[in-house]
Protein backbone atom coordinates (compact mmCIF):
# COMPACT_ATOMS: atom_id res chain seq x y z
CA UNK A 1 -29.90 17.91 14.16
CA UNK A 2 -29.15 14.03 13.65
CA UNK A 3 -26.95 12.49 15.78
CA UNK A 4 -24.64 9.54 15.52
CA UNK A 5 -24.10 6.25 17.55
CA UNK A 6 -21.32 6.08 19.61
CA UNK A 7 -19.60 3.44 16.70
CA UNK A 8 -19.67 5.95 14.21
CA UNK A 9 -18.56 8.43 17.03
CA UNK A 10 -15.81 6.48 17.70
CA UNK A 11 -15.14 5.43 13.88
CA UNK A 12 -14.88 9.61 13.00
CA UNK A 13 -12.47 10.34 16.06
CA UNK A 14 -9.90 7.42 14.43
CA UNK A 15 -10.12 8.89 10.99
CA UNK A 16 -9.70 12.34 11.81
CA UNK A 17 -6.24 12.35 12.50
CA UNK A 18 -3.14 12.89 10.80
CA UNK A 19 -2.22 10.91 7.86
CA UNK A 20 1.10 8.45 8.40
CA UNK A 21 3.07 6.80 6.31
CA UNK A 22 3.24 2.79 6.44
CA UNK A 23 6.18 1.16 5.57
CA UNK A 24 4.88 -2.43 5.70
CA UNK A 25 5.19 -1.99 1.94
CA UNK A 26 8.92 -1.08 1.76
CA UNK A 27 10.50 -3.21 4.21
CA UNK A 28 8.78 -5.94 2.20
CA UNK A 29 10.90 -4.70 -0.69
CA UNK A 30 13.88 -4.61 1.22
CA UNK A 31 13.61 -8.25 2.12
CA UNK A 32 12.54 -9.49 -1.09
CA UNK A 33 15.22 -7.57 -3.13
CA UNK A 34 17.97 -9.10 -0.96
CA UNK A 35 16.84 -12.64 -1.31
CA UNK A 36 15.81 -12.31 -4.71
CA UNK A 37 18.61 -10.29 -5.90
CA UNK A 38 20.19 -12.75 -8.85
CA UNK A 39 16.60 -13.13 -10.42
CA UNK A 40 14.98 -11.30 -12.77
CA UNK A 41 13.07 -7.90 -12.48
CA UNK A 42 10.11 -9.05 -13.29
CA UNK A 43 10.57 -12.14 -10.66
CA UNK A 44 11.58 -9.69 -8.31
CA UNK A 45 8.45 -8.08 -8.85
CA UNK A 46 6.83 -11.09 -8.18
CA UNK A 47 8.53 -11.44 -5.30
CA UNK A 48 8.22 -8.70 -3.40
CA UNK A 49 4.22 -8.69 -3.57
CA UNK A 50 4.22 -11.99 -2.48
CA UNK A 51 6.11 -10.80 0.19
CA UNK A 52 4.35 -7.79 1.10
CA UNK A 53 0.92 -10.00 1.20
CA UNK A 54 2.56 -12.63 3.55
CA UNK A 55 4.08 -9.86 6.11
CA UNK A 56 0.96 -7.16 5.83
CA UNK A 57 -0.78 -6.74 8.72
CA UNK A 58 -4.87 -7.65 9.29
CA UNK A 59 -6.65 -5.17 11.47
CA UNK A 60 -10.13 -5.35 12.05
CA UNK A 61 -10.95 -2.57 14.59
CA UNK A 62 -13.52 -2.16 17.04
CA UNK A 63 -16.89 -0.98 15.86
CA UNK A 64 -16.06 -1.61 12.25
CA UNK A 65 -18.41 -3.75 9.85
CA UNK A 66 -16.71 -3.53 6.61
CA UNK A 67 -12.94 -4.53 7.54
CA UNK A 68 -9.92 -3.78 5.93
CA UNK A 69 -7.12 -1.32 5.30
CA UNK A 70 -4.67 -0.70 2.32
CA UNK A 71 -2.19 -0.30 5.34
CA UNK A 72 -1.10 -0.54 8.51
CA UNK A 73 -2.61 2.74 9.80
CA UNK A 74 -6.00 3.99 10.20
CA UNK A 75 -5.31 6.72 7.47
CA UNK A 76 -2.06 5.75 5.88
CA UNK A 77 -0.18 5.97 2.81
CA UNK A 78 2.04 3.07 1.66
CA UNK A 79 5.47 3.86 0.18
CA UNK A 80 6.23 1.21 -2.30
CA UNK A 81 10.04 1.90 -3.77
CA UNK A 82 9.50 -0.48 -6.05
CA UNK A 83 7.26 1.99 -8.25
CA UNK A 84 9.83 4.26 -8.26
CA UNK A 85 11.83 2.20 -10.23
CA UNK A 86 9.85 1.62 -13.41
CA UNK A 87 6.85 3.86 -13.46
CA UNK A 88 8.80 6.90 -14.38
CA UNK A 89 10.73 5.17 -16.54
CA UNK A 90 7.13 3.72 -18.64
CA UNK A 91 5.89 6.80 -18.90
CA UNK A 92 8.31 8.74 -20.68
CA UNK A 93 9.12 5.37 -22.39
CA UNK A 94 7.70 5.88 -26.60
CA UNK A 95 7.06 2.19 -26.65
CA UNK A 96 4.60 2.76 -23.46
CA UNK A 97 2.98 6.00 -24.45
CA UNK A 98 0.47 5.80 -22.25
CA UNK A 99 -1.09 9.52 -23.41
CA UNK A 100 -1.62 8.53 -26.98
CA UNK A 101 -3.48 5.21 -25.56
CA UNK A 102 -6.74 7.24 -24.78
């Protein structure tokens, strides 16, 4: 039977855990919507990435030797609002039809 190092030990006992949601994402939004407001959408847009980059949080955990997480939380999900305001809009949108693109 093999067995494992106590790093990957430790690296399987974070990831099997519940998945969370991180909302590094959204209260980037939040912030960037507010002072952005007057501008364009597509500014906004922009905006609120450039946001979200600047305010994300770096963690680089114990043990690990490839680095990096989408969010916040060892096994996360981001909520991004701002997707919820045009992507279901584009793909019912005729112009955008992205099922006759294949």
């Amino acid at each position: 039977m093999p067995s494992c190092s106590e790093r990957i030990k430790k690296a399987k006992k974070r990831a099997i855990r519940e998945m969370e949601f991180c909302l590094e994402r959204a209260r980037a939004h939040m912030k960037a919507v507010e002072e952005y407001k007057t501008e364009p959408m597509v500014i906004q847009r922009a905006r609120i990435f450039e946001r979200y980059l600047k305010d994300k949080s770096i963690n680089i955990l114990e043990g690990e030797l490839i680095v990096g997480n989408v969010t916040s939380k060892v096994r996360g999900g981001s909520f991004a609002p701002e997707m919820v305001n045009f992507v279901d809009k584009e793909l019912d949108d005729p112009v955008r039809d992205f099922r006759s693109a294949r």
